[in-house]
C-alpha atoms as a PDB file:
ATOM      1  CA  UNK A   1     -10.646 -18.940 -10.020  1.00  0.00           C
ATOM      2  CA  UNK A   2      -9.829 -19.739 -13.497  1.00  0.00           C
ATOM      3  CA  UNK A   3     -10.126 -16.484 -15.730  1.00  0.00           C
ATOM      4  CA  UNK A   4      -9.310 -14.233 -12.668  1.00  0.00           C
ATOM      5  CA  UNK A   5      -7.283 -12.333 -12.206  1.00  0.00           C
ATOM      6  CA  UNK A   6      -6.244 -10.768  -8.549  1.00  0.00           C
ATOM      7  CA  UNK A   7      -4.598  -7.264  -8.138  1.00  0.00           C
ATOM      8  CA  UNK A   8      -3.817  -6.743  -4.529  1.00  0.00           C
ATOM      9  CA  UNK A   9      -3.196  -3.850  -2.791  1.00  0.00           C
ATOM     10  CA  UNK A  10      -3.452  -0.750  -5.348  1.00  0.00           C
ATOM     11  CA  UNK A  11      -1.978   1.854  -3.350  1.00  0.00           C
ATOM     12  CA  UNK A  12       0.757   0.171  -1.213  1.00  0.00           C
ATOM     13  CA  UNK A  13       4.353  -1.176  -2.968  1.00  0.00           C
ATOM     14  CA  UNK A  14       4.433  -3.055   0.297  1.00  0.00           C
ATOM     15  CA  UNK A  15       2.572  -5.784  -1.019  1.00  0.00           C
ATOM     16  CA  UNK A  16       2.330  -7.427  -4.630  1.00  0.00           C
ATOM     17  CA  UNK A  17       0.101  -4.414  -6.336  1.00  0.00           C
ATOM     18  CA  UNK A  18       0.199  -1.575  -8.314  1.00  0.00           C
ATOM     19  CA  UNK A  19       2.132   1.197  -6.493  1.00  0.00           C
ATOM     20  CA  UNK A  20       1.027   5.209  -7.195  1.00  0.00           C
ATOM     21  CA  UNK A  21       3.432   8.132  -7.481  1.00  0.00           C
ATOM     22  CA  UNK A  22       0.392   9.975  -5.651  1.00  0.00           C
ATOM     23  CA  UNK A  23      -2.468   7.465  -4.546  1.00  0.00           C
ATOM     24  CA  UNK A  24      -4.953  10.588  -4.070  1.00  0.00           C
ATOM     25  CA  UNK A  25      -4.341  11.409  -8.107  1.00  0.00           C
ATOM     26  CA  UNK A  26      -7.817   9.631  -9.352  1.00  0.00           C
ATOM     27  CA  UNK A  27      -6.934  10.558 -12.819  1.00  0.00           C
ATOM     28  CA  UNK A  28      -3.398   8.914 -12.734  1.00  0.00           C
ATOM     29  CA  UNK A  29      -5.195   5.844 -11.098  1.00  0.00           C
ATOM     30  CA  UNK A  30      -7.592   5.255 -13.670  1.00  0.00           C
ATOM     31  CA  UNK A  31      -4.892   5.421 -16.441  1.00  0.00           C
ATOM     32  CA  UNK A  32      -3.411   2.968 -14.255  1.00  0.00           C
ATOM     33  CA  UNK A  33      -6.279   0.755 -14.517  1.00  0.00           C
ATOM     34  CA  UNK A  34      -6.749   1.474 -18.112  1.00  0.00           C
ATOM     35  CA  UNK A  35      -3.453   0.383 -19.408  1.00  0.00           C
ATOM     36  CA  UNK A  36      -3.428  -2.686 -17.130  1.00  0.00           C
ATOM     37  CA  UNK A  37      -6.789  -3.885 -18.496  1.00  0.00           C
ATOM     38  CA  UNK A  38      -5.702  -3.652 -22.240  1.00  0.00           C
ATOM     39  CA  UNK A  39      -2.127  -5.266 -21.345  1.00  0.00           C
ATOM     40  CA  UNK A  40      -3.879  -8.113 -19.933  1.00  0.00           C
ATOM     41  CA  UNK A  41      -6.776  -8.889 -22.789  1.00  0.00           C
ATOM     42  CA  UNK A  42      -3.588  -8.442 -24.927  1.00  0.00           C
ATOM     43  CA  UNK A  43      -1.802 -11.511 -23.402  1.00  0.00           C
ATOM     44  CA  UNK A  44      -5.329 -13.343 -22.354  1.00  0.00           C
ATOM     45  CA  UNK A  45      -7.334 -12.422 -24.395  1.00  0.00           C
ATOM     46  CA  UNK A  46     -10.647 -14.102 -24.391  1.00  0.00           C
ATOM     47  CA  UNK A  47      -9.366 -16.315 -21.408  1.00  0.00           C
ATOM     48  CA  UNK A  48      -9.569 -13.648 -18.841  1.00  0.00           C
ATOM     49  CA  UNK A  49     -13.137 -13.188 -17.582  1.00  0.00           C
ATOM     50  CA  UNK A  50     -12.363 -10.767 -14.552  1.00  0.00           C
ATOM     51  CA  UNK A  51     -10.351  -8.749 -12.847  1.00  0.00           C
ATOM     52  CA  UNK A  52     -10.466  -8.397  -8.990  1.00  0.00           C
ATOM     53  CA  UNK A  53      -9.368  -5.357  -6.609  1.00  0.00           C
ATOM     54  CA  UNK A  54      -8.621  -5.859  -3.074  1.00  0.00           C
ATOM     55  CA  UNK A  55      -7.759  -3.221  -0.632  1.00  0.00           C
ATOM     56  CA  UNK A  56      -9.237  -0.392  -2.500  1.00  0.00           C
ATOM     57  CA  UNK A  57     -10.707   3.116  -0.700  1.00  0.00           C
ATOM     58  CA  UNK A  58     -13.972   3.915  -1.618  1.00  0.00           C
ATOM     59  CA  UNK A  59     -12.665   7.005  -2.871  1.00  0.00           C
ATOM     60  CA  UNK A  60     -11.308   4.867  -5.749  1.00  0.00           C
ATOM     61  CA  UNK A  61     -14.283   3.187  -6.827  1.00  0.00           C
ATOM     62  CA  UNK A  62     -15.342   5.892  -9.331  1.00  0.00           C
ATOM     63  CA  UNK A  63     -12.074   5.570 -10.897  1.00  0.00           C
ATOM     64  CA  UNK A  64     -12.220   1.665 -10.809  1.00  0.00           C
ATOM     65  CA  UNK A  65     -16.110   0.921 -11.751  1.00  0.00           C
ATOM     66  CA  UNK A  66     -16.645   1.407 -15.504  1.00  0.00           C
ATOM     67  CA  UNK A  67     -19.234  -1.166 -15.515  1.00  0.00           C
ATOM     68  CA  UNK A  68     -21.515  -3.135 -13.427  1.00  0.00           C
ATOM     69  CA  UNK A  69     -19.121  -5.112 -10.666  1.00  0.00           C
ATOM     70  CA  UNK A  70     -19.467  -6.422  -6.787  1.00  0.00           C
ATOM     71  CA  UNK A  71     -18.171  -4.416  -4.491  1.00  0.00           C
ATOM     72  CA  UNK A  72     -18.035  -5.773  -0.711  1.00  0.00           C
ATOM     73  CA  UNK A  73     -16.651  -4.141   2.045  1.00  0.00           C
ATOM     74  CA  UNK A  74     -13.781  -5.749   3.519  1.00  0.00           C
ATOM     75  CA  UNK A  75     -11.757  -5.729   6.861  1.00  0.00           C
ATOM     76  CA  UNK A  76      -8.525  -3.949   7.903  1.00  0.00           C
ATOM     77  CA  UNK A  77      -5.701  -6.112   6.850  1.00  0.00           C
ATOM     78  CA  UNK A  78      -3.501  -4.910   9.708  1.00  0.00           C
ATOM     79  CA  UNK A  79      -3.625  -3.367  12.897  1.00  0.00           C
ATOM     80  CA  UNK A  80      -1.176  -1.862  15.287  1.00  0.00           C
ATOM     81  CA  UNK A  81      -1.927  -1.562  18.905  1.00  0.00           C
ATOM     82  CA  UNK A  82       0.158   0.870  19.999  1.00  0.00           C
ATOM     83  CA  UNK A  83       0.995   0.033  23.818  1.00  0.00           C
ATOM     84  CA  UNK A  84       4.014   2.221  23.912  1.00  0.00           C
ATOM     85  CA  UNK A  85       4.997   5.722  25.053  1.00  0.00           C
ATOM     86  CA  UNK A  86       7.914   6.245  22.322  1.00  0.00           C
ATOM     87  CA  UNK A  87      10.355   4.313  19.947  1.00  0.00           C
ATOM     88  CA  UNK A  88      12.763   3.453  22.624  1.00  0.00           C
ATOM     89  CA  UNK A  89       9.959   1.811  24.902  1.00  0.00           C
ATOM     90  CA  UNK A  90       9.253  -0.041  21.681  1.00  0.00           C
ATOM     91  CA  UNK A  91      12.519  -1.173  20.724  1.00  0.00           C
ATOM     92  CA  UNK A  92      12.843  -2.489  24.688  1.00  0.00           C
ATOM     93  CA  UNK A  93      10.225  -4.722  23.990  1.00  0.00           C
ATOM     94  CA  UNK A  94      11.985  -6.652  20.918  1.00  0.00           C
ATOM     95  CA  UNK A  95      14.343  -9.138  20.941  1.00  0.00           C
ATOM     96  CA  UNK A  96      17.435  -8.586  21.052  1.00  0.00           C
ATOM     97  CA  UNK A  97      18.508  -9.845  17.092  1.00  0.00           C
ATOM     98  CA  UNK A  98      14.949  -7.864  15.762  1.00  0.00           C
ATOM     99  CA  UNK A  99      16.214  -4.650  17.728  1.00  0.00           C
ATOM    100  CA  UNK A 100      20.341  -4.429  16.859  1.00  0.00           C
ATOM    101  CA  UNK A 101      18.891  -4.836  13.251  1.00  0.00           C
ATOM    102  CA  UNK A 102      16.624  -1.922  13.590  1.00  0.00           C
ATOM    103  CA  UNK A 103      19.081   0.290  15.431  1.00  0.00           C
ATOM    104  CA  UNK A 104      21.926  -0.317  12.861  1.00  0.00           C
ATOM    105  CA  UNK A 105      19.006   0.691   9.957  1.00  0.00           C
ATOM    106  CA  UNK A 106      18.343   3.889  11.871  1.00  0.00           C
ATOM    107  CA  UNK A 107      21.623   4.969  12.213  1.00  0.00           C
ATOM    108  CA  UNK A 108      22.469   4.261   8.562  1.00  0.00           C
ATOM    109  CA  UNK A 109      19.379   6.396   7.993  1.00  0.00           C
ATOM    110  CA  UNK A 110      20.407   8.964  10.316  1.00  0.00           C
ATOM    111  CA  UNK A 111      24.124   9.092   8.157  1.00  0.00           C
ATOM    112  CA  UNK A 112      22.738   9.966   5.304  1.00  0.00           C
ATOM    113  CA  UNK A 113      22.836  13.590   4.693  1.00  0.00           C
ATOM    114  CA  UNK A 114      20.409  13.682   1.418  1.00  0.00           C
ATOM    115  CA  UNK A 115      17.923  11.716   3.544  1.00  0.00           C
ATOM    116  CA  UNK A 116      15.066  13.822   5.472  1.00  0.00           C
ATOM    117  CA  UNK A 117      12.740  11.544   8.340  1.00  0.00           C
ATOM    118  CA  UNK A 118       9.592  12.851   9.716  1.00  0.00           C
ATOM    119  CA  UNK A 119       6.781  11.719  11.611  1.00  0.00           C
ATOM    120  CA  UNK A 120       3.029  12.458  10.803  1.00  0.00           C
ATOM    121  CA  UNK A 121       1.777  10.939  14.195  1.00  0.00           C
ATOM    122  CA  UNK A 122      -1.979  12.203  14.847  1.00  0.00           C
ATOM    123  CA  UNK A 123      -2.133  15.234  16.507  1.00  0.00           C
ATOM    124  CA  UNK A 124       1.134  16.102  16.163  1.00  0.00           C
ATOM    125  CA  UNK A 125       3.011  18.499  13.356  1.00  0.00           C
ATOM    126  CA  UNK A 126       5.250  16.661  11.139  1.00  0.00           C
ATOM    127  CA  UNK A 127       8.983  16.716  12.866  1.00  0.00           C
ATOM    128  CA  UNK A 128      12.585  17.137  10.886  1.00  0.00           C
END
């Protein structure tokens, strides 16, 4: 769309976005916004006619909706099935190239002393 233009994926730096210190911080968010609307009618100017959000929370709309605008629900844009019991089960089930590269990235993980992992898993308390 000429005039568009796209901003995917607010809250993740996973994929081309906009990437939060803290994504529940509405305030911070809708500076965010702010400052990316002016940059961009600075360098468009009268040329850019929209700007589109994907992947946004409804809890974000307030911060994003300053004026009239579609909103439409969209679709998960991934989604695990998680078929194993634990990591190792997992790692069985790669091949061989995929799981050497994610065992040497764990272990230089698990080397470094400044660095703390935990998991989150539901139903679970977050582990050391």
């Amino acid at each position: 769309m000429t005039g568009v233009v796209d901003v995917d994926c607010l809250a993740s730096s996973a994929l081309p976005g906009i990437a939060l210190s803290d994504p529940d911080d509405l305030e911070l968010l809708a500076e965010v916004v702010t400052a990316l609307r002016i940059a961009l009618r600075q360098r468009f100017g009268q040329r850019l006619r929209g700007l589109m959000f994907r992947q946004i929370g409804a809890e974000w709309l307030p911060a994003l909706l300053r004026r009239p605008a579609v909103v439409r629900q969209g679709g998960p844009i991934a989604v695990f099935h998680n078929r194993f019991s634990d990591f190792d089960e997992y790692l069985k089930s790669l091949g061989r190239k995929r799981r050497q590269s994610i065992q040497s990235i764990t272990r230089r993980l698990e080397a470094d002393p400044d660095l703390r992992v935990g998991s989150t898993l539901w139903g679970k308390e977050p582990t050391p």
